[in-house]
Protein backbone atom coordinates (compact mmCIF):
# COMPACT_ATOMS: atom_id res chain seq x y z
CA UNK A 1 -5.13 -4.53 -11.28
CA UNK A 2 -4.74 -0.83 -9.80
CA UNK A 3 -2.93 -0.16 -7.36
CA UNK A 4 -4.46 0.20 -4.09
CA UNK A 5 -1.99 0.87 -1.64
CA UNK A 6 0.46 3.90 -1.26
CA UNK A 7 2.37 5.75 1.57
CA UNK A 8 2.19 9.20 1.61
CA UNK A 9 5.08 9.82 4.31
CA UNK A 10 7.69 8.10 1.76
CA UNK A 11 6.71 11.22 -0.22
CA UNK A 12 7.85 13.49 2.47
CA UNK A 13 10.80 12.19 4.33
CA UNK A 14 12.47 15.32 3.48
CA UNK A 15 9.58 17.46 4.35
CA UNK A 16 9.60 15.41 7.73
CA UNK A 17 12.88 16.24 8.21
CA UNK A 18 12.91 19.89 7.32
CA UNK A 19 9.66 19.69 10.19
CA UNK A 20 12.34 17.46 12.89
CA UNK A 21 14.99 20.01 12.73
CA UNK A 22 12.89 23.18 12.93
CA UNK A 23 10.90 22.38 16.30
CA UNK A 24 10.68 25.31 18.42
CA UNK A 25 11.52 25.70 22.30
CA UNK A 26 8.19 26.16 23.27
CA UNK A 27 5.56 24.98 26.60
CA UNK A 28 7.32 22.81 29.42
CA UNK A 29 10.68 23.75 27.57
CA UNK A 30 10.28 27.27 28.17
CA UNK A 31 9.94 26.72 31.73
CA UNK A 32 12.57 24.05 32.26
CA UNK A 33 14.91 26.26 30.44
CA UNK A 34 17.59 27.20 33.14
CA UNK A 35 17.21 31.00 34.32
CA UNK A 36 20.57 33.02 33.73
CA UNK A 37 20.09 33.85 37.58
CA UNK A 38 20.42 30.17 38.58
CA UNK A 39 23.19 29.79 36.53
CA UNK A 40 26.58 29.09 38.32
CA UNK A 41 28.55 31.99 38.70
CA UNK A 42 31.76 30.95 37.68
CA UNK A 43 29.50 30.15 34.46
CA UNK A 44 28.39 32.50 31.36
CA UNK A 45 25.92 31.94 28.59
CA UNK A 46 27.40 31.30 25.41
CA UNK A 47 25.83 30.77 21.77
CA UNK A 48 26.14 27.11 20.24
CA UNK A 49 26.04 23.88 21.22
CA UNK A 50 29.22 21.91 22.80
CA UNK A 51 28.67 18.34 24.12
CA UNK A 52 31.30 16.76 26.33
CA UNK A 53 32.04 13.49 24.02
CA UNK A 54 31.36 12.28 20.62
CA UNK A 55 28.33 10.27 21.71
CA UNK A 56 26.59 13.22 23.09
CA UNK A 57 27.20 14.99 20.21
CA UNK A 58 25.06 12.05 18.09
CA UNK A 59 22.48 12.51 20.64
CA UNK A 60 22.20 15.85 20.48
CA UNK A 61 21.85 15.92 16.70
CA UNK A 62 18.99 13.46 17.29
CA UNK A 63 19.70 11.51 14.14
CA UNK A 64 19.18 7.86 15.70
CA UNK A 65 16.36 6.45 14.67
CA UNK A 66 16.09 3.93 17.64
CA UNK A 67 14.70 6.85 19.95
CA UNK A 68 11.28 7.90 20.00
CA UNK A 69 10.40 11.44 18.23
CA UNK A 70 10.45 14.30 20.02
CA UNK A 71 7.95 16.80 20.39
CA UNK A 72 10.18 19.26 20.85
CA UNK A 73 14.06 20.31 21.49
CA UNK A 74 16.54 23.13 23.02
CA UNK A 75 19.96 23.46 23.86
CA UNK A 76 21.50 25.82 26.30
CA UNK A 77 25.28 26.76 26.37
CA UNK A 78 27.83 27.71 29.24
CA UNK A 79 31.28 28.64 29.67
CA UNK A 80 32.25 27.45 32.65
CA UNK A 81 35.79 28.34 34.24
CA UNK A 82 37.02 28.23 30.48
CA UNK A 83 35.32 25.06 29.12
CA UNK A 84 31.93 25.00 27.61
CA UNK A 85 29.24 22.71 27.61
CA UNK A 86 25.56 22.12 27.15
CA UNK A 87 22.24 21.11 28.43
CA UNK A 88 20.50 19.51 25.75
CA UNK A 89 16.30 19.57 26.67
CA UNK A 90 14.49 16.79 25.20
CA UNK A 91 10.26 16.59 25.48
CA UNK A 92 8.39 12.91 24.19
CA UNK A 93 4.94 12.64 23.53
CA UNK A 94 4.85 10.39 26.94
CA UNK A 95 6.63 9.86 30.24
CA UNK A 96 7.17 6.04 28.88
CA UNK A 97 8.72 7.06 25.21
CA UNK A 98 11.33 9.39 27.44
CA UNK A 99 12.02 6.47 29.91
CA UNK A 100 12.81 4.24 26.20
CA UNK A 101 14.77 7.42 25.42
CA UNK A 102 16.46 7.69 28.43
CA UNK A 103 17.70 3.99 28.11
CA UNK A 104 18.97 4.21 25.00
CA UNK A 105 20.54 7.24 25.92
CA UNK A 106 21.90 6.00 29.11
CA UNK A 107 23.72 2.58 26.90
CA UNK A 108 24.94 5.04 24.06
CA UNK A 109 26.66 7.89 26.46
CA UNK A 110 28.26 5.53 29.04
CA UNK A 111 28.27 1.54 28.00
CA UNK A 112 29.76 -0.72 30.39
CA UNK A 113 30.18 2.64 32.65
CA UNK A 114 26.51 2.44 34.11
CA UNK A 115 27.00 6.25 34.55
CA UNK A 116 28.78 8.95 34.16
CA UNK A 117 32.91 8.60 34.06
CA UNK A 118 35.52 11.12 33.16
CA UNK A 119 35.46 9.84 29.62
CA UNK A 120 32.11 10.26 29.30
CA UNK A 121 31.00 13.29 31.89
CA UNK A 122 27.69 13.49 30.61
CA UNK A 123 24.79 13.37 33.36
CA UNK A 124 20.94 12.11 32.19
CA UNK A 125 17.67 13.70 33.98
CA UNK A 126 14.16 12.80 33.31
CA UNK A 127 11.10 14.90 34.63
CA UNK A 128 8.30 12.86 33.23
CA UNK A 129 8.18 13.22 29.56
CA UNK A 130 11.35 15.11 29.14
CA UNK A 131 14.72 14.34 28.93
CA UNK A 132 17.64 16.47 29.99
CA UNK A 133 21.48 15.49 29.17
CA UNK A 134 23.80 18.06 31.04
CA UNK A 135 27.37 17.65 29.00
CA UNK A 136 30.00 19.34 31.23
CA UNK A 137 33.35 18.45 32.10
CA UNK A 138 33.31 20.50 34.75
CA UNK A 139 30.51 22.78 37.24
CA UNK A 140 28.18 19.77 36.35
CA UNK A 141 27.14 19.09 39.60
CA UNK A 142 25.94 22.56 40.00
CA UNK A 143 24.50 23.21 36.96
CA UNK A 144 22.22 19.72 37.88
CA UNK A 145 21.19 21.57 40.94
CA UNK A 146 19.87 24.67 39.23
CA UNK A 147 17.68 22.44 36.51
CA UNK A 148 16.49 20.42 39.37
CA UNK A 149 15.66 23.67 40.87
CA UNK A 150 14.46 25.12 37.97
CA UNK A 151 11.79 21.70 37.59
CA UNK A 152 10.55 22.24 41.18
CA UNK A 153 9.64 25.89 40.38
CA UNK A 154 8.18 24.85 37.11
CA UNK A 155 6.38 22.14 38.29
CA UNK A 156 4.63 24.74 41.29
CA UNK A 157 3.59 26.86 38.25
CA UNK A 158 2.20 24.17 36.12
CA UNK A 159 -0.06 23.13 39.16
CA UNK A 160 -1.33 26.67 39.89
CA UNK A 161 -2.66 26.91 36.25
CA UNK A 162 -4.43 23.76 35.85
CA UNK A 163 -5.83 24.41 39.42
CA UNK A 164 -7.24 27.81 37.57
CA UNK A 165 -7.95 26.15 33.93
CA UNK A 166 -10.07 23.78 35.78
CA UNK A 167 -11.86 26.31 37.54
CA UNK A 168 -12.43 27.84 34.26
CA UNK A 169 -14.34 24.64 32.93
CA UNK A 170 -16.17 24.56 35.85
CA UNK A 171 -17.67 27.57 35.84
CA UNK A 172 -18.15 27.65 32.01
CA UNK A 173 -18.07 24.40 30.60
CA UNK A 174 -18.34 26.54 27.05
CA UNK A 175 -15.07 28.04 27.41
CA UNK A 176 -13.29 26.32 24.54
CA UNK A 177 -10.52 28.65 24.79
CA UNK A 178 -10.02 27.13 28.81
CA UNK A 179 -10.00 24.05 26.90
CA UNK A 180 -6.98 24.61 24.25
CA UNK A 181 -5.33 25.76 27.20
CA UNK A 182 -5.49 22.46 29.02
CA UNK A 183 -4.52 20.62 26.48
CA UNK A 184 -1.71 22.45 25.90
CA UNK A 185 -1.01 21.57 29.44
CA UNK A 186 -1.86 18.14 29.05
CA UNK A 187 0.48 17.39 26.46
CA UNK A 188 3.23 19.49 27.97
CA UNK A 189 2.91 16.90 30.95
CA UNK A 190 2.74 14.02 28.61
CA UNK A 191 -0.79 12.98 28.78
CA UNK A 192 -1.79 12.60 25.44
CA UNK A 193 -4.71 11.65 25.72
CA UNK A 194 -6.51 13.64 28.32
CA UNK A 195 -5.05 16.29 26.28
CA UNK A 196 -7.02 14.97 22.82
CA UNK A 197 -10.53 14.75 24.76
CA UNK A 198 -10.49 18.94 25.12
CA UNK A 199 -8.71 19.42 22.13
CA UNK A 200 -11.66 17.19 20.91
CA UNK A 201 -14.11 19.25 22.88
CA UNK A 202 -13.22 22.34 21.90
CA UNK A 203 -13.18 21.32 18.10
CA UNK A 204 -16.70 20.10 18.83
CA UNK A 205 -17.92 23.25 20.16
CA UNK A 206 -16.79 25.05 16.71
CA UNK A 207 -13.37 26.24 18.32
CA UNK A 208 -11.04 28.43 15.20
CA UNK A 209 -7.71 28.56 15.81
CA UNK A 210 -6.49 32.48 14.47
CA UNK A 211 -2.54 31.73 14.61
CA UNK A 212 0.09 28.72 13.92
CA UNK A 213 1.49 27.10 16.32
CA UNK A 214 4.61 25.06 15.33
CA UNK A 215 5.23 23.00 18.35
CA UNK A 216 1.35 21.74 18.79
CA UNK A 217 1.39 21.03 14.87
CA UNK A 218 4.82 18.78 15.69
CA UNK A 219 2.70 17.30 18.43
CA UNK A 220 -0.34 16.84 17.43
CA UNK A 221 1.21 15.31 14.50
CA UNK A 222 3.37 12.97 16.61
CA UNK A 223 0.25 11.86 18.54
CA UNK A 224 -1.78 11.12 15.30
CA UNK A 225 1.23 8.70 13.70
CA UNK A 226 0.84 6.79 17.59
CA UNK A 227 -2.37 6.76 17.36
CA UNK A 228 -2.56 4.98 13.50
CA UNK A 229 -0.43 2.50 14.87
CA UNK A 230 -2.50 1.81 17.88
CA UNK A 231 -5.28 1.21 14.67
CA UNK A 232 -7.06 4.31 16.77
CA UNK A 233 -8.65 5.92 14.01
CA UNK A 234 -11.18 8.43 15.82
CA UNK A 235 -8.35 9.38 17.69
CA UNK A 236 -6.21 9.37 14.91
CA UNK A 237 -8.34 11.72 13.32
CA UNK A 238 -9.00 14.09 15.83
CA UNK A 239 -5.13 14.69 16.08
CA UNK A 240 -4.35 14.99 12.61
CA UNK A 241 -7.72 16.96 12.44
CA UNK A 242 -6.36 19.69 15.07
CA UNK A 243 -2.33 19.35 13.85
CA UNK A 244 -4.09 21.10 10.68
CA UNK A 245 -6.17 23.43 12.33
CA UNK A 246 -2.45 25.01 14.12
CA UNK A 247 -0.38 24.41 11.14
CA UNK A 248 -2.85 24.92 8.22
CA UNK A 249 0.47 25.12 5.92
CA UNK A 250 2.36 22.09 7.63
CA UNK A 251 2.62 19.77 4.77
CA UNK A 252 3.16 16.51 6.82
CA UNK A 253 -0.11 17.11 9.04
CA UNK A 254 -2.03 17.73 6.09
CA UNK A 255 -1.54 14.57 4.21
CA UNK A 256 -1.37 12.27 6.84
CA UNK A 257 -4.86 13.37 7.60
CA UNK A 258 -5.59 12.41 4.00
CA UNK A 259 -4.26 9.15 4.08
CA UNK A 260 -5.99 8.49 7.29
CA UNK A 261 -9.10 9.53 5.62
CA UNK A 262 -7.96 6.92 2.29
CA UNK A 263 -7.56 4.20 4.95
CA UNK A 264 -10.99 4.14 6.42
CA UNK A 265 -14.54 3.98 3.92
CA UNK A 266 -16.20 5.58 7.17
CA UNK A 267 -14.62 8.69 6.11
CA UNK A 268 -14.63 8.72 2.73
CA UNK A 269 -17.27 11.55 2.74
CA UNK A 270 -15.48 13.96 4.81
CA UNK A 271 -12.09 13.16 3.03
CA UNK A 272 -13.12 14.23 -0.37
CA UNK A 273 -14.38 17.29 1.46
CA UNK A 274 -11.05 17.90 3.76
CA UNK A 275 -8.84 16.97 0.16
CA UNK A 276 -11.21 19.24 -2.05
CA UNK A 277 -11.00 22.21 0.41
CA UNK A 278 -6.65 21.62 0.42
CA UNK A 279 -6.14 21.91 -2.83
CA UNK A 280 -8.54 25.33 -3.66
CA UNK A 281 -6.79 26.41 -0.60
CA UNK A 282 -3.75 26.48 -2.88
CA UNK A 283 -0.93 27.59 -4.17
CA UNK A 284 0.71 24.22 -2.50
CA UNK A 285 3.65 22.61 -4.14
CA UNK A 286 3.31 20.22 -7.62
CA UNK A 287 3.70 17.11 -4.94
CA UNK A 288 1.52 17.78 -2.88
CA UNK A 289 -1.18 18.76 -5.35
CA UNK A 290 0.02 15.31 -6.83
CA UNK A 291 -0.56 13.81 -3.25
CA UNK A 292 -3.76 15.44 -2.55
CA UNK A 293 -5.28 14.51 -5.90
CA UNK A 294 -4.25 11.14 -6.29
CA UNK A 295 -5.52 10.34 -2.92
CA UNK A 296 -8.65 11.89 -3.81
CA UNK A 297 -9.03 9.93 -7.14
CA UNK A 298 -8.26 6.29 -4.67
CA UNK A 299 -11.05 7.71 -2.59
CA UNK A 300 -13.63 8.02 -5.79
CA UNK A 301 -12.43 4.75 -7.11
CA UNK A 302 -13.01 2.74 -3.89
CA UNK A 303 -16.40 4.37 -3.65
CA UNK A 304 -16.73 3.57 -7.81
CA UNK A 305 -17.22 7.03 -9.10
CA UNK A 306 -15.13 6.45 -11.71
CA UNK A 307 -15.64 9.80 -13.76
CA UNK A 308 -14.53 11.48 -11.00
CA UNK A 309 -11.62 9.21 -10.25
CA UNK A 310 -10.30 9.94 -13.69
CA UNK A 311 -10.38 13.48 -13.72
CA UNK A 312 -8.80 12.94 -10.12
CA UNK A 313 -5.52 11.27 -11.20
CA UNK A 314 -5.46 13.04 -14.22
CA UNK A 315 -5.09 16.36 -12.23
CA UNK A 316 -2.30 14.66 -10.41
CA UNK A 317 -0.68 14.23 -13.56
CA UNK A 318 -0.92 17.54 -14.30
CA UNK A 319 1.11 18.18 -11.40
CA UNK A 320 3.44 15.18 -11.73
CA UNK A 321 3.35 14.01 -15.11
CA UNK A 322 5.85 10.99 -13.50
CA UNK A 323 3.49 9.75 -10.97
CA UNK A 324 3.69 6.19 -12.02
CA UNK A 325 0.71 5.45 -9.67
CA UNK A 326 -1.79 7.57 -10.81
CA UNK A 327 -0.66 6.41 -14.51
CA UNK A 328 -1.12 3.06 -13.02
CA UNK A 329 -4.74 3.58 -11.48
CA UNK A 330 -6.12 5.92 -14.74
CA UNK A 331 -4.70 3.32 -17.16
CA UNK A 332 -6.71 0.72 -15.20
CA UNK A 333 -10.07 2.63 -15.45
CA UNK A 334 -9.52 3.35 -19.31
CA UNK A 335 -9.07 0.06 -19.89
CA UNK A 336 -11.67 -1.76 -17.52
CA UNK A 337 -13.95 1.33 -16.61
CA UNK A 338 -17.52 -0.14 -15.59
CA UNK A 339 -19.15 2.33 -17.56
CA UNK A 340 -17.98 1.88 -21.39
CA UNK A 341 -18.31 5.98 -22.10
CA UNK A 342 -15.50 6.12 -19.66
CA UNK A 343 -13.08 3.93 -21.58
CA UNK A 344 -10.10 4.91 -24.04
CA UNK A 345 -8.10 1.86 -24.84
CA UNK A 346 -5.58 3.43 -26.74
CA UNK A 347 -4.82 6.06 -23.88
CA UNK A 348 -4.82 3.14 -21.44
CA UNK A 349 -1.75 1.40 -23.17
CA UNK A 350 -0.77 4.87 -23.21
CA UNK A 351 -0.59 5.78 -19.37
CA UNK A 352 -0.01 2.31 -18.58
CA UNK A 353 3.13 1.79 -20.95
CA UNK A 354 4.65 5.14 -18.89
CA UNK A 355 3.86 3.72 -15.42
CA UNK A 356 6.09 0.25 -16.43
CA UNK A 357 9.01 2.32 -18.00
CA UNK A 358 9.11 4.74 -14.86
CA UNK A 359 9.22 1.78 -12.26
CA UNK A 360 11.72 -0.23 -14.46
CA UNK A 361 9.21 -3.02 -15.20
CA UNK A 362 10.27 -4.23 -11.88
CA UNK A 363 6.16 -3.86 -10.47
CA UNK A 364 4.33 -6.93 -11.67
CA UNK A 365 0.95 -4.68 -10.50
CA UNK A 366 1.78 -2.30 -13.35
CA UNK A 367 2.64 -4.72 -16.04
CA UNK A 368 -1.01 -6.55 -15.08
CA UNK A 369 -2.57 -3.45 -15.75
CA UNK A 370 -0.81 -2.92 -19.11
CA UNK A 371 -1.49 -6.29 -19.93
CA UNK A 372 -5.15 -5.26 -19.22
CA UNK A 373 -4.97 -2.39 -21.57
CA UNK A 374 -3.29 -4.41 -24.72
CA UNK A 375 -6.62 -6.74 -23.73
CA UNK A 376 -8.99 -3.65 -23.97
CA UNK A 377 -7.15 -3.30 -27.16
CA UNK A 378 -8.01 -6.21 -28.77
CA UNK A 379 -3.90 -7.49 -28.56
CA UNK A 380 -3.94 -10.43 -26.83
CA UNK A 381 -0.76 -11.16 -27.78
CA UNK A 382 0.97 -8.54 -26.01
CA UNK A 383 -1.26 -8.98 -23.02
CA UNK A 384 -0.08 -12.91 -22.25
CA UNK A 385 3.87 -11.72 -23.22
CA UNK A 386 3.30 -8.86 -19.92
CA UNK A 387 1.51 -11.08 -17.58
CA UNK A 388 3.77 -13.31 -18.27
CA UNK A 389 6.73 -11.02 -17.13
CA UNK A 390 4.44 -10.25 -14.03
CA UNK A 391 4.18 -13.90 -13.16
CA UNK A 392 7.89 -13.93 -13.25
CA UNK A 393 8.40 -11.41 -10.84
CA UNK A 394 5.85 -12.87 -8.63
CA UNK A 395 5.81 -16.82 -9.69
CA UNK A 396 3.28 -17.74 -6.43
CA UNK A 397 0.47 -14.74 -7.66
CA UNK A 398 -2.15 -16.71 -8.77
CA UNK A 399 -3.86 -13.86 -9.54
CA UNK A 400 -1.86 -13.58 -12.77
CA UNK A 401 -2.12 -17.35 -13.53
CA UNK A 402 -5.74 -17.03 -13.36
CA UNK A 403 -5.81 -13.60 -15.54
CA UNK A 404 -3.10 -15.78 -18.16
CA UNK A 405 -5.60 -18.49 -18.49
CA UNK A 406 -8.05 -15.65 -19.16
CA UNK A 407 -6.27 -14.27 -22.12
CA UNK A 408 -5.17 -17.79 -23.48
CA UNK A 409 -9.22 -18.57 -23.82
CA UNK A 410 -10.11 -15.53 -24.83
CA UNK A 411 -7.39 -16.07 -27.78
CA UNK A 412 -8.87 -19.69 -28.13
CA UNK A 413 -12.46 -18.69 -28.58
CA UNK A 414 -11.51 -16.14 -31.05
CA UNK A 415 -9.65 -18.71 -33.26
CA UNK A 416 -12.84 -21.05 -33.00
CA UNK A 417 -15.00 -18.37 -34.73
């Protein structure tokens, strides 16, 4: 049995967190961002970061995985009558996903407190989708002030653009680049999805994006992942679609876009398109050439173009010649390939004898299909020993009872002649 199931994000955890810790002050941030002129005057700018209290500091890392993800993240420091501190910015996809934040935050900075205490000095404000923590031990209250101050002014600016972006649409309901722009502002205010429909407009309307843009790749990104687990897949796609389009080189965006396309036959077509354009679009790194080709060869084996499958995985193993999975899923189609041109026992026992060593012989889906393969091979001996092991490590599979009392008769029947 090949596999059919894999998760491209366990992949790229790293990659993902390279991405977390590289997003840009950018958008709303920009204008939230405390002016040096508001700034306190018994208070100077200083370079760093310097919360008030451990738990701060574990916020302001953002390494708990309890809060949403952020779209995107500053810090600004001050010296203030000798003692520094920080404002730590915060922006969320959502006004709800910075309330959760703002919880959590609230129970991990003060506890029993129910607010700020001389322990813990640290002061939470949210402005719809943002979060700010101010972390002084002293000239808090005034630094609040300004960044209340600052939010007001900002939030006076944001309306005066829209109020012209819409006039924009209004008078030109063609002007895609009036649409970028609004959802740009859209997601800035943390209205995801009014922000998708003109990001889907424009796209529609044969928009080309002609620079990156880091923070809507993070975003877009972020709003594709909710999406998939609201099971939205237009939506899904038009995010991951448009993450792509500003971060052509972002490596998470681009293959979550091709698993969304694996996940759905609907899109099959256009995935083999959107995978066969990544790859020549090269040079990309050996995993995710693996990545890209592997999901292209599950895409061509669900639709049962298994030539094309083949030569699929066995580019990915040209890339990663330890990718137990396409090993796995090759092995299967050498061994049980509908059309017998397409079959090579002997390489099938091959591939699939690799896949079980990698994994250990702990996947019972692996040792099936090398059980398959000694069967292809005529060595139905060596096929009931490894199902056998795979009904051990999954004794309520009837799947493998069913495929050992397949190679039992088979070995009956061929005593009888």
């Amino acid at each position: 049995m090949h596999s059919v199931s894999r998760c491209v994000l366990y992949l790229f955890l790293v990659a993902a967190a390279l991405q977390s810790s590289a997003i840009a002050q950018h958008g709303k941030l920009d204008r939230l961002t405390l002016p040096l002129q508001s700034v306190p005057a018994a208070c100077k700018q200083v370079e760093g970061s310097f919360p008030a209290d451990s738990q701060t500091g574990l916020l302001s890392q953002y390494q708990l995985p309890a809060l949403p993800p952020i779209v995107a993240k500053h810090v600004q420091s001050f010296e203030c009558n000798g003692r520094k501190g920080s404002i730590f910015y915060f922006q969320y996809l959502d006004p709800g996903q910075a309330y959760t934040a703002q919880g959590f935050a609230s129970a991990l900075l003060w506890g029993l407190d129910n607010g700020p205490s001389l322990e813990h000095p640290t002061q939470l404000l949210r402005f719809d989708n943002v979060l700010v923590a101010i972390s002084f031990r002293n000239s808090a209250e005034e630094i609040r002030r300004a960044v209340e101050a600052t939010h007001r002014n900002a939030m006076a600016l944001e309306s005066r653009e829209v109020e012209q972006l819409n006039k924009a649409l209004a008078n030109d309901s063609g002007d895609v680049a009036a649409r970028i722009a609004m959802g740009k502002a859209f997601l800035d205010d943390g209205d995801p999805d009014k922000a998708l429909t003109q990001f889907k407009e424009a796209q529609r309307r044969g928009w080309k994006n002609s620079s990156p843009d880091a923070y809507l790749t993070n975003a877009l990104t972020l709003l594709g992942k909710m999406y998939h687990q609201q099971g939205n897949h237009p939506a899904t796609l038009t995010a991951l679609q448009m993450a792509v389009v500003f971060g052509p080189d972002d490596a998470m965006a681009n293959l979550l876009l091709a698993d969304e396309y694996l996940e759905n036959p609907q899109s099959f077509a256009e995935g083999i398109e959107y995978l066969k354009q990544f790859v020549q679009a090269g040079p990309h790194s050996a995993t995710q050439t693996d990545v890209a080709y592997y999901s292209l060869g599950r895409i061509y084996t669900e639709m049962k173009r298994e030539k094309e499958a083949i030569d699929a995985y066995e580019q990915a193993l040209k890339a990663d010649p330890k990718d137990h999975q396409s090993l796995n899923n090759v092995a299967w189609l050498y061994a049980s390939a509908t059309d017998p041109q397409l079959r090579r026992p002997a390489a099938a026992v091959e591939y699939a004898t690799r896949a079980v060593e990698i994994s250990g012989r702990r996947d019972a889906n692996y040792l099936d299909t090398l059980a398959e393969a000694y069967n292809a091979n005529g060595q139905l001996d060596k096929a009931i020993e490894v199902i056998k092991s795979a009904m051990v490590l999954e004794p309520g599979n009837h799947y493998y009872r069913d495929r050992l009392q397949k190679f039992e008769m088979s070995v009956s029947q061929k005593s009888e002649r």
